[in-house]
PDB file of N, CA and C in Angstrom:
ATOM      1  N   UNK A   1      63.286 153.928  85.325  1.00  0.00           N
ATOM      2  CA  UNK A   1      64.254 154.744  86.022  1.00  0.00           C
ATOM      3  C   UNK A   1      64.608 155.957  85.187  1.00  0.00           C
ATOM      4  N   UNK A   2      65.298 156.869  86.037  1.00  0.00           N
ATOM      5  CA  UNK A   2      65.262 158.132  84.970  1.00  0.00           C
ATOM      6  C   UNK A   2      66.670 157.966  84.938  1.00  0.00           C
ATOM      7  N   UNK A   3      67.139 158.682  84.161  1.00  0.00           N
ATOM      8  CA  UNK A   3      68.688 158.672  83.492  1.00  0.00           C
ATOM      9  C   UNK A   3      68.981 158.024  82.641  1.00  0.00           C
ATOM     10  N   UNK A   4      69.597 157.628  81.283  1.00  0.00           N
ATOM     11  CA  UNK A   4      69.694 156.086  80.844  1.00  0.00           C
ATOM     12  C   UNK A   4      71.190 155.528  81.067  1.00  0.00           C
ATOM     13  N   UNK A   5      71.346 155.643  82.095  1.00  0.00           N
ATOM     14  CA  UNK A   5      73.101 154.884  82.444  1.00  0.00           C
ATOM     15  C   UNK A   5      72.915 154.367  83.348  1.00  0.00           C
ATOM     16  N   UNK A   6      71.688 154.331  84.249  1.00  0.00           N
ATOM     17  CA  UNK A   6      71.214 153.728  85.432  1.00  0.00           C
ATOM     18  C   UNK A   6      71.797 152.425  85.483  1.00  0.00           C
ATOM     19  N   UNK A   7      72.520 151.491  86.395  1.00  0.00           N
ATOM     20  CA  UNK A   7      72.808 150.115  86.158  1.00  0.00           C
ATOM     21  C   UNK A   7      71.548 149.672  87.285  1.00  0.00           C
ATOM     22  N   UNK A   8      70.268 148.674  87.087  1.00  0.00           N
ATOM     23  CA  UNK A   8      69.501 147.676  87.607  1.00  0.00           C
ATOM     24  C   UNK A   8      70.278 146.364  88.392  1.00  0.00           C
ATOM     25  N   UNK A   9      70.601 146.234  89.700  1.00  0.00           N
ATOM     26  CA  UNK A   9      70.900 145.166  90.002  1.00  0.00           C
ATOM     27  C   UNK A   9      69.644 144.431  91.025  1.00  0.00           C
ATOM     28  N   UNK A  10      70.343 143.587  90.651  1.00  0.00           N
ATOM     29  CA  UNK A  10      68.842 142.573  92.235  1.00  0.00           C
ATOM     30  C   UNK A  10      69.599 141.575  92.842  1.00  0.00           C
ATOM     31  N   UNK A  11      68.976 141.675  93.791  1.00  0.00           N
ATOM     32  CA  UNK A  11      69.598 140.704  94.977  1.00  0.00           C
ATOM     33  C   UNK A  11      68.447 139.405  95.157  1.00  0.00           C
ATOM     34  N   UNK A  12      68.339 138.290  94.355  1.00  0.00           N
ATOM     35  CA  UNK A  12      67.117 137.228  94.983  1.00  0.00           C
ATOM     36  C   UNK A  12      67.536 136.655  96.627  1.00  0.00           C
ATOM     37  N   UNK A  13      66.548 136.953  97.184  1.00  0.00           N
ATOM     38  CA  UNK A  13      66.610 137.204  98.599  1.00  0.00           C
ATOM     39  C   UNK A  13      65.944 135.668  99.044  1.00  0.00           C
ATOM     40  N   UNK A  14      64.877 135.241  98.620  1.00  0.00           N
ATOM     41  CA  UNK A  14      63.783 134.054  98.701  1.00  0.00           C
ATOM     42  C   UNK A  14      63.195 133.304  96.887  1.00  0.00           C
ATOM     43  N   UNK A  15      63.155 132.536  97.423  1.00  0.00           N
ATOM     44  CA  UNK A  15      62.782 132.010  95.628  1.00  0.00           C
ATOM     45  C   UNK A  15      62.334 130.334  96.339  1.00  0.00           C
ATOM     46  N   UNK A  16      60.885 130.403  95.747  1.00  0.00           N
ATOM     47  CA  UNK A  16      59.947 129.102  96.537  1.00  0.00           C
ATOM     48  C   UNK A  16      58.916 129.145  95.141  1.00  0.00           C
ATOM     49  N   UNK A  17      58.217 127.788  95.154  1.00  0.00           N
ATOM     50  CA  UNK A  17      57.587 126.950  94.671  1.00  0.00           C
ATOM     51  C   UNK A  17      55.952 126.929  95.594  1.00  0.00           C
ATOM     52  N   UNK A  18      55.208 127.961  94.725  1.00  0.00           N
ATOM     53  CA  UNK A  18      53.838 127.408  95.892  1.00  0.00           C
ATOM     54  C   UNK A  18      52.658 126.566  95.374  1.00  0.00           C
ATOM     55  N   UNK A  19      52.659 125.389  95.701  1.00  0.00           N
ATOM     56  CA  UNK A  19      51.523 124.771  94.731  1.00  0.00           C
ATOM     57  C   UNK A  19      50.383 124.888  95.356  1.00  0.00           C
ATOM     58  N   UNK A  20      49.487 124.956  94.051  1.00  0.00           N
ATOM     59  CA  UNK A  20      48.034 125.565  93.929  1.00  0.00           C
ATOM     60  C   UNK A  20      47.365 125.694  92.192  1.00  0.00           C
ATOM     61  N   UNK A  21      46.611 124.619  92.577  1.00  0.00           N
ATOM     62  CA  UNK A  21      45.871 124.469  90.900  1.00  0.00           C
ATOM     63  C   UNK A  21      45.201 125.608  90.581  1.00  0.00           C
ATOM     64  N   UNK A  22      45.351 126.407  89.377  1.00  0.00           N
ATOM     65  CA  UNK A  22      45.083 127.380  89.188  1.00  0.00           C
ATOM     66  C   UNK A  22      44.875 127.450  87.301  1.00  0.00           C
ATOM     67  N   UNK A  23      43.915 127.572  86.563  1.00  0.00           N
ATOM     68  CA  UNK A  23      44.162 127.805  85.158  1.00  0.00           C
ATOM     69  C   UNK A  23      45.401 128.900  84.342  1.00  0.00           C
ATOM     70  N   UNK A  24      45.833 129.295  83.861  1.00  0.00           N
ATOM     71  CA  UNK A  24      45.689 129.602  82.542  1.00  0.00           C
ATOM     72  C   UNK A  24      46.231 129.622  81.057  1.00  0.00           C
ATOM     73  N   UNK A  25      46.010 130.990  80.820  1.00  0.00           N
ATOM     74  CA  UNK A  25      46.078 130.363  78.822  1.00  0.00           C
ATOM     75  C   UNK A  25      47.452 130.701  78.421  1.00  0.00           C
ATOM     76  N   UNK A  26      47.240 129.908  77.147  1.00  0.00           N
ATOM     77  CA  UNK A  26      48.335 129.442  76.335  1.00  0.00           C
ATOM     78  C   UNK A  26      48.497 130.187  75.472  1.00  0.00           C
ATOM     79  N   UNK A  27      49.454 131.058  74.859  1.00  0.00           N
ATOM     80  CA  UNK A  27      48.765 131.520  73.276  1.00  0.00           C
ATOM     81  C   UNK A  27      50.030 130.652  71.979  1.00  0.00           C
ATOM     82  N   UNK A  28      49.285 130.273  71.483  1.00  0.00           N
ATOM     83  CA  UNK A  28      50.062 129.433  70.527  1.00  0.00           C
ATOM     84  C   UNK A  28      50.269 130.612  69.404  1.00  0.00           C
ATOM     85  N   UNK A  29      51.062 130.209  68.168  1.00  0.00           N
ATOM     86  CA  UNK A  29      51.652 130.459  66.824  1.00  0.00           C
ATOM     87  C   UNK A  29      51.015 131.637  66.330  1.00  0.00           C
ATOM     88  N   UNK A  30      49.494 130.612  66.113  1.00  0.00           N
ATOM     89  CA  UNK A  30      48.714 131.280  65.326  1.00  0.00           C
ATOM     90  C   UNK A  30      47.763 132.515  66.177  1.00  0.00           C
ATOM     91  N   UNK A  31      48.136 132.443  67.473  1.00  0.00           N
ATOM     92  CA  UNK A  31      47.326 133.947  68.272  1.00  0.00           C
ATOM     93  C   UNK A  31      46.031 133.536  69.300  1.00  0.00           C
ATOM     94  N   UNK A  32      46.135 131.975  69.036  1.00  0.00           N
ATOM     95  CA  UNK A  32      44.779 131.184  69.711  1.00  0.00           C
ATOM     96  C   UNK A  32      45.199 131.293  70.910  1.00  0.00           C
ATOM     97  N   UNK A  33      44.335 131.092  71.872  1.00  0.00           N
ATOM     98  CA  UNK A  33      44.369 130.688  73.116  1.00  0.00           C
ATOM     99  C   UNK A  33      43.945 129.515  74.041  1.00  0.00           C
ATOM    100  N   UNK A  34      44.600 128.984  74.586  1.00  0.00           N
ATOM    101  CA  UNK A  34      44.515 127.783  74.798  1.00  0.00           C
ATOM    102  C   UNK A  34      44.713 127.404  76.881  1.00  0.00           C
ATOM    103  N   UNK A  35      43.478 126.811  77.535  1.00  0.00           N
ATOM    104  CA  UNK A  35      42.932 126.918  78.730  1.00  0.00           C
ATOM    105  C   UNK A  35      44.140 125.514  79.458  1.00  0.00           C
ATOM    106  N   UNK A  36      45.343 125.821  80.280  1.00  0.00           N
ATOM    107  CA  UNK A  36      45.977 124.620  80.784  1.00  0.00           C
ATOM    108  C   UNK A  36      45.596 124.900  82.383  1.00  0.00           C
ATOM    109  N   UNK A  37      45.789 123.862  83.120  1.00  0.00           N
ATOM    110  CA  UNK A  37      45.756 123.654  83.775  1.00  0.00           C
ATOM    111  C   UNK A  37      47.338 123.623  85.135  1.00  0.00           C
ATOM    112  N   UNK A  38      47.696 124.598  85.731  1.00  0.00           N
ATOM    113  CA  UNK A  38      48.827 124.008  86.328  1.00  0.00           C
ATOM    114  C   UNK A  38      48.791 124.128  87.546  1.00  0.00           C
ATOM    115  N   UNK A  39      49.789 123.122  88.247  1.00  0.00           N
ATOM    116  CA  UNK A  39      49.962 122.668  89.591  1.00  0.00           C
ATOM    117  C   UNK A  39      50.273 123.827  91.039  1.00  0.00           C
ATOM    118  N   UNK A  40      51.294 124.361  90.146  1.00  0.00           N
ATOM    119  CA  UNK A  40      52.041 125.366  91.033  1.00  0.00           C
ATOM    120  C   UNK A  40      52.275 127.004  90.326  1.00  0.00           C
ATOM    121  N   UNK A  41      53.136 127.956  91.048  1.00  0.00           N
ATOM    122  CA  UNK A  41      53.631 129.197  90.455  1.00  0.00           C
ATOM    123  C   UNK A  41      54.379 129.373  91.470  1.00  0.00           C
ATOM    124  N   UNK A  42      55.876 130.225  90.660  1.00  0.00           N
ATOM    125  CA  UNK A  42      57.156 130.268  91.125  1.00  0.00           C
ATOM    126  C   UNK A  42      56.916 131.584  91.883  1.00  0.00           C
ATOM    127  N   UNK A  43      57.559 131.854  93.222  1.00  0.00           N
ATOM    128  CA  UNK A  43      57.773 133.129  93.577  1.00  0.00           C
ATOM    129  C   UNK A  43      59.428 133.584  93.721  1.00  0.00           C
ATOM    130  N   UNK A  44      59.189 134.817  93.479  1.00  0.00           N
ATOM    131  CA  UNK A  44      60.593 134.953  93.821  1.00  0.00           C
ATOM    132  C   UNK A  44      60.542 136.714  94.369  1.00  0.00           C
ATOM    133  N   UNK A  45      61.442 136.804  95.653  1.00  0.00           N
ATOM    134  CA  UNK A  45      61.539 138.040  96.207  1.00  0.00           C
ATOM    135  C   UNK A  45      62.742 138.532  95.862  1.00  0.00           C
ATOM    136  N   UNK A  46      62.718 139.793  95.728  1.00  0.00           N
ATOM    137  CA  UNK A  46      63.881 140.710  95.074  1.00  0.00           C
ATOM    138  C   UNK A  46      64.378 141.797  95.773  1.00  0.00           C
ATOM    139  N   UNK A  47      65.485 142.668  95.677  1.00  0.00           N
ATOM    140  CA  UNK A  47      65.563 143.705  96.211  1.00  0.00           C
ATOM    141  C   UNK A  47      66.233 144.366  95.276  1.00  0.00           C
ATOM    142  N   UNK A  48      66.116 145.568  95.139  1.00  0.00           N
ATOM    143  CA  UNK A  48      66.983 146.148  94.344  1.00  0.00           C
ATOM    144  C   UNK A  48      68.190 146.668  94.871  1.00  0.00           C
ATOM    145  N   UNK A  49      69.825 146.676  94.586  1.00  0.00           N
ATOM    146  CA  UNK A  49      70.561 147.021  95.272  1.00  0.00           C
ATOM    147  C   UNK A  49      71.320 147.853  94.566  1.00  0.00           C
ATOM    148  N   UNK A  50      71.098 148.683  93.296  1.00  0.00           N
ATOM    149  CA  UNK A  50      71.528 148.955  92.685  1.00  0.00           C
ATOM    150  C   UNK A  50      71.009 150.133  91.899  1.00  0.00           C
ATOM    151  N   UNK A  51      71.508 151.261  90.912  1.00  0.00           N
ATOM    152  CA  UNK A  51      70.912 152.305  90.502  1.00  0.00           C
ATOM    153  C   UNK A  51      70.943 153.251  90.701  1.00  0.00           C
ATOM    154  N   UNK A  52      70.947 153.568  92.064  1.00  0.00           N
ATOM    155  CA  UNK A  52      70.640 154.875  92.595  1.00  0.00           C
ATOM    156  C   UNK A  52      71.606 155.101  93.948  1.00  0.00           C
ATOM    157  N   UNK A  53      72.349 156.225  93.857  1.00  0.00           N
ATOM    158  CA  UNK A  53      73.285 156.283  95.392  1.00  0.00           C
ATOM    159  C   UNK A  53      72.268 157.345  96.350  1.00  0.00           C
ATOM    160  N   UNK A  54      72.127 156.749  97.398  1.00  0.00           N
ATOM    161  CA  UNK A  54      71.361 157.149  98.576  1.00  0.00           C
ATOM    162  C   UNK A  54      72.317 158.174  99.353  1.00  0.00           C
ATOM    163  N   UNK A  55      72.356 159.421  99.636  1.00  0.00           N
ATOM    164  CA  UNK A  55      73.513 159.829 101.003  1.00  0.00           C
ATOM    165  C   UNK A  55      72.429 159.698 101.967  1.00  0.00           C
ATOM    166  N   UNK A  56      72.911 159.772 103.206  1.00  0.00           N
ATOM    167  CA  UNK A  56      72.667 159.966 104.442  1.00  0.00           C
ATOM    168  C   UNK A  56      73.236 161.205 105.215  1.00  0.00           C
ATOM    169  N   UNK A  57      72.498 162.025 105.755  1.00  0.00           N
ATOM    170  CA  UNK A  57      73.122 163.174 106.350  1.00  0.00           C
ATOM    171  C   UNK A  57      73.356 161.957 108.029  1.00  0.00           C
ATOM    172  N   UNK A  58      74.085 162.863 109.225  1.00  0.00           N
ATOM    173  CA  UNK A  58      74.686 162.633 110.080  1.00  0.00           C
ATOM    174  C   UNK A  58      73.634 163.450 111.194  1.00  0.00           C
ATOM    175  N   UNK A  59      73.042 162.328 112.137  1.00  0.00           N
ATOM    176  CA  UNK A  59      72.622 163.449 112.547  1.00  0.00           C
ATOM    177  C   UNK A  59      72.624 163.154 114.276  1.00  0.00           C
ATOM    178  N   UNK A  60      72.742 164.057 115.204  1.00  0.00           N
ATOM    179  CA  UNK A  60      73.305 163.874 116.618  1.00  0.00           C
ATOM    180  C   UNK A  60      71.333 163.404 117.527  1.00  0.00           C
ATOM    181  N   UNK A  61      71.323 162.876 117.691  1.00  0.00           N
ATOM    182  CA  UNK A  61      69.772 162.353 118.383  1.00  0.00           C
ATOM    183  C   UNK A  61      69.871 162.730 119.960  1.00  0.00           C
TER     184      UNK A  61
END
């Protein structure tokens, strides 16, 4: 974002669990990498509601 006083807010809108075996790596201590195996991955939907003020002009249709 440009400015640095910007305040970031989020709104979690949806937040689910989708399982599906899928690999991957680990990196341990020493910088290795290491191949796991897991079940699921978390989703989560966001919105931003925050940061930036929007105007709206007025307009006659």
């Amino acid at each position: 974002m440009c400015g640095g006083n910007a305040e970031e807010t989020y709104l979690e809108i949806l937040y689910f669990r989708q399982f599906y075996k899928h690999f991957v790596f680990v990196e341990d201590e020493e910088g290795n990498r290491k191949k796991r195996i897991k079940k699921y991955f978390e989703v989560s939907v966001v919105v931003d509601v925050g940061g930036q003020k929007i105007y709206y002009n007025d307009f006659n249709v």
